[in-house]
N, C-alpha and C. Protein backbone atom coordinates (compact mmCIF):
# COMPACT_ATOMS: atom_id res chain seq x y z
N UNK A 1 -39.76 -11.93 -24.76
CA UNK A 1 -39.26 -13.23 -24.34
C UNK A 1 -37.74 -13.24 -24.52
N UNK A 2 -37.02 -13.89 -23.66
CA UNK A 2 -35.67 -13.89 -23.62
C UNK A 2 -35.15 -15.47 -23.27
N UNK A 3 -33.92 -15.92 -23.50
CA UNK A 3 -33.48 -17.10 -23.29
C UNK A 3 -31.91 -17.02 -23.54
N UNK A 4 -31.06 -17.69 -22.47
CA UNK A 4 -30.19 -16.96 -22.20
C UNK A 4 -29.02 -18.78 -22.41
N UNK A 5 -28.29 -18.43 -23.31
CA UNK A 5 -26.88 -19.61 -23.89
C UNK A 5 -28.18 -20.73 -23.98
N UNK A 6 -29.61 -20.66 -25.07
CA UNK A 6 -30.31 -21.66 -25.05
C UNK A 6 -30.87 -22.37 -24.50
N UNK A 7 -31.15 -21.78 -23.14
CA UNK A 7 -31.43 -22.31 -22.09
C UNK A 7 -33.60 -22.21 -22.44
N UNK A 8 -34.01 -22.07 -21.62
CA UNK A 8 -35.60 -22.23 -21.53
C UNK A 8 -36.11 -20.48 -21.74
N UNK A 9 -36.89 -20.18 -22.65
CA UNK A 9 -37.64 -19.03 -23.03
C UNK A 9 -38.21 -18.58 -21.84
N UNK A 10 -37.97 -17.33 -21.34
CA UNK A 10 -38.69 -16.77 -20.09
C UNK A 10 -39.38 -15.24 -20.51
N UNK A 11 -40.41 -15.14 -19.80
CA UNK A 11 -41.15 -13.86 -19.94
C UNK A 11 -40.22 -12.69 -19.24
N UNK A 12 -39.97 -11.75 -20.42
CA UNK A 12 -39.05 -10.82 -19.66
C UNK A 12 -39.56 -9.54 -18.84
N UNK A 13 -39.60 -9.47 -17.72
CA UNK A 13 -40.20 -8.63 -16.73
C UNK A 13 -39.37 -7.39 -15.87
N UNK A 14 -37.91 -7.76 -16.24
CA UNK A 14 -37.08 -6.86 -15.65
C UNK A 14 -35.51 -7.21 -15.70
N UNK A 15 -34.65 -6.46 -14.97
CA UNK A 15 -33.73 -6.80 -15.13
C UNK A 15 -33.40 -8.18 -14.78
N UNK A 16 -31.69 -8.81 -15.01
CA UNK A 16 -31.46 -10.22 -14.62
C UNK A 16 -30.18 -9.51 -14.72
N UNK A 17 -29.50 -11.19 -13.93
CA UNK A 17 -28.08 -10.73 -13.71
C UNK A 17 -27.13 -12.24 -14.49
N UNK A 18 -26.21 -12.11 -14.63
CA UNK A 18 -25.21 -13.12 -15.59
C UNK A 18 -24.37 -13.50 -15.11
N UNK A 19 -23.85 -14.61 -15.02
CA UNK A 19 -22.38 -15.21 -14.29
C UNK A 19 -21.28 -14.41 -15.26
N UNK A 20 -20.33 -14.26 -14.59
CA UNK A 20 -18.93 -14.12 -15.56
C UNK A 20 -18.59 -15.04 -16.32
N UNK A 21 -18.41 -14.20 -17.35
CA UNK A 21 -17.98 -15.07 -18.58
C UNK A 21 -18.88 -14.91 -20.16
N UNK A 22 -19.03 -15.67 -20.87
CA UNK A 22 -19.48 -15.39 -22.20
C UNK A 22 -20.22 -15.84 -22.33
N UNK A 23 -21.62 -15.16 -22.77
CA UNK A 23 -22.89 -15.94 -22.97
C UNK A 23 -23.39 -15.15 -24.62
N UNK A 24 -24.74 -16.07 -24.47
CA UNK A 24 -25.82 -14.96 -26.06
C UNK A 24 -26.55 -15.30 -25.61
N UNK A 25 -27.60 -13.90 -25.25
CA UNK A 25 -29.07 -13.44 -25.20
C UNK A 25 -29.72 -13.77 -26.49
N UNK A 26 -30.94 -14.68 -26.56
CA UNK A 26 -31.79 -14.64 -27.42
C UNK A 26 -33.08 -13.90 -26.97
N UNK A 27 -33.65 -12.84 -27.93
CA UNK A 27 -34.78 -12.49 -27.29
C UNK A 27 -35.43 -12.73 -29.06
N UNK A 28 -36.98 -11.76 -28.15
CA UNK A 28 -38.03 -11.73 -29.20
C UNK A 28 -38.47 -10.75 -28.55
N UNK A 29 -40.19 -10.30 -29.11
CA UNK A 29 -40.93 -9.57 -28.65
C UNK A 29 -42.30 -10.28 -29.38
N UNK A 30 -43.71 -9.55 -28.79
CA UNK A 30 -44.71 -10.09 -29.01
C UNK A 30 -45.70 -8.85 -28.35
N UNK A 31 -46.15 -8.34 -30.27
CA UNK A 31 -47.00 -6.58 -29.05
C UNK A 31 -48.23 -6.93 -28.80
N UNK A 32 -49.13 -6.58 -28.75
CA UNK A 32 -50.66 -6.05 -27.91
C UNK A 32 -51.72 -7.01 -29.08
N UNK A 33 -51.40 -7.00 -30.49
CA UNK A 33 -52.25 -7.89 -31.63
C UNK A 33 -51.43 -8.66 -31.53
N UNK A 34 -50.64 -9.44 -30.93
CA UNK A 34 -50.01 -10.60 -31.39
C UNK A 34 -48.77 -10.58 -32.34
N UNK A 35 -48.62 -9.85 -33.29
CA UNK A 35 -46.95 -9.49 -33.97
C UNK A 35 -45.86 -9.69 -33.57
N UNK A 36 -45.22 -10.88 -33.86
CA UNK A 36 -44.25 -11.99 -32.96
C UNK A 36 -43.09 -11.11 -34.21
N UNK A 37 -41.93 -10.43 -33.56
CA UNK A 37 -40.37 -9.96 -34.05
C UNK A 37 -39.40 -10.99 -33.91
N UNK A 38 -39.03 -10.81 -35.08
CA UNK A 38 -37.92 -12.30 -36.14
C UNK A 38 -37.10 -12.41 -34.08
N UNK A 39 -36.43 -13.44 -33.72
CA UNK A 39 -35.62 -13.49 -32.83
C UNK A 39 -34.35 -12.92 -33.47
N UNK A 40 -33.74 -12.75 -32.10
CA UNK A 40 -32.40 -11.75 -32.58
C UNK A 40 -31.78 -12.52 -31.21
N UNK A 41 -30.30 -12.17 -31.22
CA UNK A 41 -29.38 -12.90 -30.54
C UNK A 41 -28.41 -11.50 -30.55
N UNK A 42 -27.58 -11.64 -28.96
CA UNK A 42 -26.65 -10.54 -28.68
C UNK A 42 -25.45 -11.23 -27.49
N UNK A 43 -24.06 -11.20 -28.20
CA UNK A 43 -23.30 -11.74 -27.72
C UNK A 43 -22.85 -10.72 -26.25
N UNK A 44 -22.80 -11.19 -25.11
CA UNK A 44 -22.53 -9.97 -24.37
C UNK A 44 -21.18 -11.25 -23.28
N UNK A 45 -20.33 -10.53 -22.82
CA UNK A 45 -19.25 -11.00 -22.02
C UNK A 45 -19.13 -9.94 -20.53
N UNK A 46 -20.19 -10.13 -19.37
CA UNK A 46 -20.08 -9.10 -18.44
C UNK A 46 -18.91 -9.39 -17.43
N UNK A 47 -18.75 -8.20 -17.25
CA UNK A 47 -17.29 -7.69 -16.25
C UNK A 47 -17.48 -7.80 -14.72
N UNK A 48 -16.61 -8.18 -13.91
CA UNK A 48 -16.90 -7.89 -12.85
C UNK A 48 -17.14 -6.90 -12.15
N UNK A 49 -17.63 -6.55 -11.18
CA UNK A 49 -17.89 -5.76 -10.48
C UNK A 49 -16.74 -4.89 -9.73
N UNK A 50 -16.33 -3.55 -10.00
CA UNK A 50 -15.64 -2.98 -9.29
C UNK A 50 -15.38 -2.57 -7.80
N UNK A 51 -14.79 -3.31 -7.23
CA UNK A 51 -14.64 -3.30 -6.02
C UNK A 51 -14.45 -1.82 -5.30
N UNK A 52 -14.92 -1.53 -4.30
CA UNK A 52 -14.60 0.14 -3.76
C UNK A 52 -13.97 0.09 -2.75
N UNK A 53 -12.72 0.57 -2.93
CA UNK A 53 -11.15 0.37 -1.81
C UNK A 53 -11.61 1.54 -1.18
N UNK A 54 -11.76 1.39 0.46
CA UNK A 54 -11.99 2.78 1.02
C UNK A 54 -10.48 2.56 1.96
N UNK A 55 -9.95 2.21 1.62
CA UNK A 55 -7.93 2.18 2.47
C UNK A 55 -7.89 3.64 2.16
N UNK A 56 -7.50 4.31 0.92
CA UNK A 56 -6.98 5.35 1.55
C UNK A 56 -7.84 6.37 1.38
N UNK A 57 -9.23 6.80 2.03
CA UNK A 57 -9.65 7.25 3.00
C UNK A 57 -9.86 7.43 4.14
N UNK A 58 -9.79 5.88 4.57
CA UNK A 58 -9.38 5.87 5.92
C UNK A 58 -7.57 6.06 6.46
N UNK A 59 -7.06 5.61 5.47
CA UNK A 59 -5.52 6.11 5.62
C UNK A 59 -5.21 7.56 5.39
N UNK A 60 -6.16 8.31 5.04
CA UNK A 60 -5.96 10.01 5.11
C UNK A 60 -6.45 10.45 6.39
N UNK A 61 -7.72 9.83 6.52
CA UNK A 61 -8.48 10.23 7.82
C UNK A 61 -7.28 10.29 8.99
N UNK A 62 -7.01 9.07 9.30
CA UNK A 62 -5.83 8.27 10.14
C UNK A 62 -4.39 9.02 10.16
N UNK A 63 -4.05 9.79 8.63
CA UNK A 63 -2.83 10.43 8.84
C UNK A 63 -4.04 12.24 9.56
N UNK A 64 -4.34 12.67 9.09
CA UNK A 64 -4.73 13.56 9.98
C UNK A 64 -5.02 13.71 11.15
N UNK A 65 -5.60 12.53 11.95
CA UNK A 65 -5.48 12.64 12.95
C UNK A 65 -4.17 12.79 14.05
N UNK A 66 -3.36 11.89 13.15
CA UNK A 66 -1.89 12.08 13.72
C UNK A 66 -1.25 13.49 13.57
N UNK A 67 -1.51 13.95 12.01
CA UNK A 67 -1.01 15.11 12.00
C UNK A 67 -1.47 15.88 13.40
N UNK A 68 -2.67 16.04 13.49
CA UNK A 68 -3.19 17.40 14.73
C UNK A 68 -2.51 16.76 15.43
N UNK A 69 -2.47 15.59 15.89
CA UNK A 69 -2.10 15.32 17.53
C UNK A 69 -0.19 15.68 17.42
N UNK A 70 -0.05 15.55 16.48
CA UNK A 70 1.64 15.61 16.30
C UNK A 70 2.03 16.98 16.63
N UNK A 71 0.75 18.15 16.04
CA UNK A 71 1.62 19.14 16.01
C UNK A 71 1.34 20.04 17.46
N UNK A 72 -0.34 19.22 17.94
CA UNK A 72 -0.22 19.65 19.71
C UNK A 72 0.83 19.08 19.88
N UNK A 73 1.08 17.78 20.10
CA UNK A 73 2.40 17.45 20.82
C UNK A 73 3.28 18.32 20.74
N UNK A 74 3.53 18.79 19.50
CA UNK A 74 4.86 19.12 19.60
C UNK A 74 4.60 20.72 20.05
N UNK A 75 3.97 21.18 20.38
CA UNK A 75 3.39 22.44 21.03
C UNK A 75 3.56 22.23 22.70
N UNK A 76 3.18 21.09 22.67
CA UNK A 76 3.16 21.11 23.94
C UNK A 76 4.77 20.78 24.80
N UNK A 77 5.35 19.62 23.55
CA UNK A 77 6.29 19.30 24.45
C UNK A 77 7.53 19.77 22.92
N UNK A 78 8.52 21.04 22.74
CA UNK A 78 8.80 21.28 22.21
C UNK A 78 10.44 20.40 21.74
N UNK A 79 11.06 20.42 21.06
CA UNK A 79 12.50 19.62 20.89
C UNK A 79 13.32 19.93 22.21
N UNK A 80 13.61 19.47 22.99
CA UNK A 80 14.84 19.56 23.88
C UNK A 80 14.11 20.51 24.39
N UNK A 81 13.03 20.71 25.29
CA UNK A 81 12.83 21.91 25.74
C UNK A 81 12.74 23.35 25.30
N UNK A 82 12.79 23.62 24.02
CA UNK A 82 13.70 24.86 23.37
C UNK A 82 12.00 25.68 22.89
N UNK A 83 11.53 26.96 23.46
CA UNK A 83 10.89 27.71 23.11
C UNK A 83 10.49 28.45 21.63
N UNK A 84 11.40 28.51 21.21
CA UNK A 84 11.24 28.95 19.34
C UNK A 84 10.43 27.80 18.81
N UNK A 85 10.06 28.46 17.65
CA UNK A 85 8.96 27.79 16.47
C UNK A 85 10.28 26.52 15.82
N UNK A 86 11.72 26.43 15.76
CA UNK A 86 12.40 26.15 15.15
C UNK A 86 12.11 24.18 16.01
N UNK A 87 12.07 24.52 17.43
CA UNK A 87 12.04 23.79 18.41
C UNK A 87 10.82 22.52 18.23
N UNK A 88 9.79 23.56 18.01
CA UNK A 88 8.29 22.92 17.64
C UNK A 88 8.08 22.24 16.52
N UNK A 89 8.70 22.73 15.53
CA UNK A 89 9.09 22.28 13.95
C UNK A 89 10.17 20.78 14.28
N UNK A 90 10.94 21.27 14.73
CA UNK A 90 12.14 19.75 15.00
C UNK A 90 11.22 18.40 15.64
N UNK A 91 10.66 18.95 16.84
CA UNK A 91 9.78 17.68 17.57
C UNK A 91 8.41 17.54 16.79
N UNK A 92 7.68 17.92 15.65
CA UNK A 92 7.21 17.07 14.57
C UNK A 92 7.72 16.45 13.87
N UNK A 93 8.65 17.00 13.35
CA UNK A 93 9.50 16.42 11.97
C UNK A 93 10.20 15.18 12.66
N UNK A 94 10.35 15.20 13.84
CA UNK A 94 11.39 13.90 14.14
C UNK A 94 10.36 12.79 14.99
N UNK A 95 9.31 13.41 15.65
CA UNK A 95 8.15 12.58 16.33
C UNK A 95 7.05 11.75 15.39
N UNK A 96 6.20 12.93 15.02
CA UNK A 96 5.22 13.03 14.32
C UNK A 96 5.16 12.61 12.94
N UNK A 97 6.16 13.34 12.53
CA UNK A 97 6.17 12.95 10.48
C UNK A 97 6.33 11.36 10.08
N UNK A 98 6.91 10.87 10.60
CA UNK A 98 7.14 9.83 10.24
C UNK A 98 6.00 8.54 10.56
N UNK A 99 5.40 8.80 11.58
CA UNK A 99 4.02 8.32 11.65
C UNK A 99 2.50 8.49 10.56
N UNK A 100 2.77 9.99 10.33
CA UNK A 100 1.73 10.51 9.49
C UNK A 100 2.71 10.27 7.97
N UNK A 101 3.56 9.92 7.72
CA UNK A 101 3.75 9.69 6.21
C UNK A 101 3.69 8.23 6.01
N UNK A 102 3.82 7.41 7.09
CA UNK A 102 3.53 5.87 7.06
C UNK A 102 2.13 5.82 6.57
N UNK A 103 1.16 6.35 7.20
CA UNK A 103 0.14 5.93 7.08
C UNK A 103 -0.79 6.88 5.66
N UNK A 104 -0.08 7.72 5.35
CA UNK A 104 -0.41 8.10 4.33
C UNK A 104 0.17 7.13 3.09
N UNK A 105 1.39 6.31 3.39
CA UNK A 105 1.75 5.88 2.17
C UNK A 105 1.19 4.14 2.02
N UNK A 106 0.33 3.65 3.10
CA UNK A 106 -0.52 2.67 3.03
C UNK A 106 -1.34 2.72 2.39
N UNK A 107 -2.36 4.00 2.64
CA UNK A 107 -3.31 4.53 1.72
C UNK A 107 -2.89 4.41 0.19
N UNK A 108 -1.66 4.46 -0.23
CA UNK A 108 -1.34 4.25 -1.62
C UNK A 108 -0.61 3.58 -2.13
N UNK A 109 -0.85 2.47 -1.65
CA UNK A 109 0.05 1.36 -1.79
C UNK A 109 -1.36 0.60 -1.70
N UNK A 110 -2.26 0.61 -0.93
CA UNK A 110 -3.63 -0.34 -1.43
C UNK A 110 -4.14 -0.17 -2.52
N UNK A 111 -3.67 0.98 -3.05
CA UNK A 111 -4.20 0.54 -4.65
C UNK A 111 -4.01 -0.33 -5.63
N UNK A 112 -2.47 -0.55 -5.62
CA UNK A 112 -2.19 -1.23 -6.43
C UNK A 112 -1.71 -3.17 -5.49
N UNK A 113 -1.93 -2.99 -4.20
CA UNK A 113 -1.50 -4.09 -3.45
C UNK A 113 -2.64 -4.05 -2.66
N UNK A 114 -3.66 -5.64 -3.17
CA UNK A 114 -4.63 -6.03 -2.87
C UNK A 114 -4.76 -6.29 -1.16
N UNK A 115 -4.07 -6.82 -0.91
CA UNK A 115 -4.47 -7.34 0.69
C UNK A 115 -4.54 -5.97 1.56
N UNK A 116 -4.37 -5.00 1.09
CA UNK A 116 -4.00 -3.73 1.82
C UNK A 116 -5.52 -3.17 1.61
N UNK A 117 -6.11 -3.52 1.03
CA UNK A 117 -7.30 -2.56 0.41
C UNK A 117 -8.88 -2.85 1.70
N UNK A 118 -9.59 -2.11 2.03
CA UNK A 118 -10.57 -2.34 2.81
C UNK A 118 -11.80 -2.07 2.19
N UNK A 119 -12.67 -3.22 1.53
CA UNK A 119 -13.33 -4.18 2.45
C UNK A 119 -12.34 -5.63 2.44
N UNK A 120 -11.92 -6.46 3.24
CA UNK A 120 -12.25 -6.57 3.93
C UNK A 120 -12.24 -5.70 5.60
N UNK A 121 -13.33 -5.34 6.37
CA UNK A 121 -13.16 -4.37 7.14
C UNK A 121 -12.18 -5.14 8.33
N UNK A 122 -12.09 -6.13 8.44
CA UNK A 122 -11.48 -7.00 9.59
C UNK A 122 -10.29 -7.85 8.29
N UNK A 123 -8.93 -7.21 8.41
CA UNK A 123 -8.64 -7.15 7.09
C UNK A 123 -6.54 -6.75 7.18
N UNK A 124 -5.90 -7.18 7.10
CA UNK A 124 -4.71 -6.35 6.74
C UNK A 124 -4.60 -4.68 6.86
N UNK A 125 -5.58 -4.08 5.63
CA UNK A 125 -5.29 -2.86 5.55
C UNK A 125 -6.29 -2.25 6.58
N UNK A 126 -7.14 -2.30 7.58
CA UNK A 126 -7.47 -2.38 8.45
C UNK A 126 -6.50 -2.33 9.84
N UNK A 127 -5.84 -3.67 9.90
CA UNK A 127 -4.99 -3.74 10.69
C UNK A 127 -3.72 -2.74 11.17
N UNK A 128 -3.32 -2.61 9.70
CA UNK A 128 -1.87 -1.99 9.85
C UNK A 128 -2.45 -0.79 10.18
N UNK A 129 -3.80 -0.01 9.53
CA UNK A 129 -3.74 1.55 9.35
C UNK A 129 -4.20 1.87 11.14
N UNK A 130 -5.07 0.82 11.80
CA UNK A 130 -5.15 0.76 13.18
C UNK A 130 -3.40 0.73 14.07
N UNK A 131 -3.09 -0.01 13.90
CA UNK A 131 -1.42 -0.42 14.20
C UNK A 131 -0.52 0.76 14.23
N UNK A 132 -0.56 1.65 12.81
CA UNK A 132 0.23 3.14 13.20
C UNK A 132 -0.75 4.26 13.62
N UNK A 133 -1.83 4.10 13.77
CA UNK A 133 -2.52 5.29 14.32
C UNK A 133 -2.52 4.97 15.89
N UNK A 134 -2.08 3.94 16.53
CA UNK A 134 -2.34 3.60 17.85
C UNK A 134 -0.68 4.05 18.19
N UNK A 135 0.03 3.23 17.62
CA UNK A 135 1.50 3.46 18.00
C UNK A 135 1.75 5.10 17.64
N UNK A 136 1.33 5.55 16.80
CA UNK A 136 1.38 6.78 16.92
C UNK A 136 0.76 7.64 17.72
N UNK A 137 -0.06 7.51 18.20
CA UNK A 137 -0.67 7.96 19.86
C UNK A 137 -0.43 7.88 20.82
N UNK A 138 0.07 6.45 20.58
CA UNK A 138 0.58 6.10 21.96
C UNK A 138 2.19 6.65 22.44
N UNK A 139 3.17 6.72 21.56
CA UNK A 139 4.36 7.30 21.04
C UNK A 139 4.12 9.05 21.52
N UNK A 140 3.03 9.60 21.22
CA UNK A 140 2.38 11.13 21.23
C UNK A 140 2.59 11.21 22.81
N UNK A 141 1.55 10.25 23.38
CA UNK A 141 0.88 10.62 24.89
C UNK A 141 2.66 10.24 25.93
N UNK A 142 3.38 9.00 25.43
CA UNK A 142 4.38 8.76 26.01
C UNK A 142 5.55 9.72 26.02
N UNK A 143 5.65 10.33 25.01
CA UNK A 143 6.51 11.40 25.13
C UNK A 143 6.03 12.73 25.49
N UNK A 144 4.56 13.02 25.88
CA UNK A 144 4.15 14.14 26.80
C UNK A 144 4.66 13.83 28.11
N UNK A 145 4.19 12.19 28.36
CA UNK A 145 3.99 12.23 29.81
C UNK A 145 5.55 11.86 30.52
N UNK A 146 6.48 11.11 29.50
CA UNK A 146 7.77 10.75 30.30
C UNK A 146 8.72 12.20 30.57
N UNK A 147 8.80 12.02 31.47
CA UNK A 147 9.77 13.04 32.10
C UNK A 147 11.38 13.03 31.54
N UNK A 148 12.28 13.94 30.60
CA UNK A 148 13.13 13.69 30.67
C UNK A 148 14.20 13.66 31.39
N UNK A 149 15.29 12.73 31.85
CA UNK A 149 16.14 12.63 32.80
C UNK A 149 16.95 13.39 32.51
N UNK A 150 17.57 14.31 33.18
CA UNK A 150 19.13 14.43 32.83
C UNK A 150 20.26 13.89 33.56
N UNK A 151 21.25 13.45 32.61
CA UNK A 151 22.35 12.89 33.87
C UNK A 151 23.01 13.64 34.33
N UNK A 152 23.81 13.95 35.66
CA UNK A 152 25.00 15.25 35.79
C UNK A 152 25.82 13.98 36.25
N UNK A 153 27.11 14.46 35.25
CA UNK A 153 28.10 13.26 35.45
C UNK A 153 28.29 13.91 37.19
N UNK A 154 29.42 13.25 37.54
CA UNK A 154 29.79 13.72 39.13
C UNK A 154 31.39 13.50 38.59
N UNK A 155 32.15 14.71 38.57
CA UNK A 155 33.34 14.64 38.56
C UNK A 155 34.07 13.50 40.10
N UNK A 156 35.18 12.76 39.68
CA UNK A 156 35.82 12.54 40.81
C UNK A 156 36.35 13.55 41.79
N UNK A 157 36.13 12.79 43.52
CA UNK A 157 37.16 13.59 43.88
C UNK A 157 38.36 13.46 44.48
């Protein structure tokens, strides 16, 4: 038997759950001949429930994806045209990186800054980590597909 901040004696059958905050369990017991155990009392103060931030998993997921697409891009469409690895290296580092370190540093920044953290799934940290993985794609596909201009001044004549 159990009874919980004095409340009404209940047959104890399994677990139960407690509001936050500070209570005392009174129990007893009562075996198979009847042998009723002195009551006893147990002060317990339960904790909330730990919330499970999945932000930066999905903010790793999200920087990887950028990473690959950053470094096709930049395979595909190299710095200034320029064939060397030096070329391919420049048009990540100046395209790509800065997309994939944004969104890696959301991921860790929801830890300690609540509104950033997901659940909620329709949510801030939701939002934003959608927000640079799109602009970062979209930024990817736009600079495959725009053609660069060149100007040729036209001397006078």
């Amino acid at each position: 038997m159990y009874r919980i901040d004095g409340g009404s004696w209940t047959v104890y059958t399994g677990g139960f759950t407690l509001a936050e905050g500070e209570h005392t369990i009174f129990y007893y017991s009562i075996d198979n001949l009847g042998n009723v155990e002195q009551e006893r009392s147990l002060a317990v103060r339960p904790t909330t429930e730990v919330a499970v931030n999945y932000k930066p998993m999905m903010a790793l997921l999200f920087a990887v994806i950028l990473l690959v697409a950053g470094v096709w891009s930049s395979k595909k469409r190299p710095w200034k045209g320029g064939k060397e690895k030096k070329s391919v290296l420049k048009a990540f580092v100046l395209t790509s990186l800065p997309f994939v370190l944004v969104e890696a540093a959301t991921g860790i920044l929801s830890l300690p800054f609540e509104p950033l953290r997901i659940p909620p799934l329709v949510g801030w940290g939701a939002g934003v980590d959608c927000t640079i993985l799109a602009a970062g794609l979209l930024f990817l596909v736009d600079r495959l597909v725009w053609k660069h201009e060149s100007k040729v001044e036209q001397s006078p004549s």
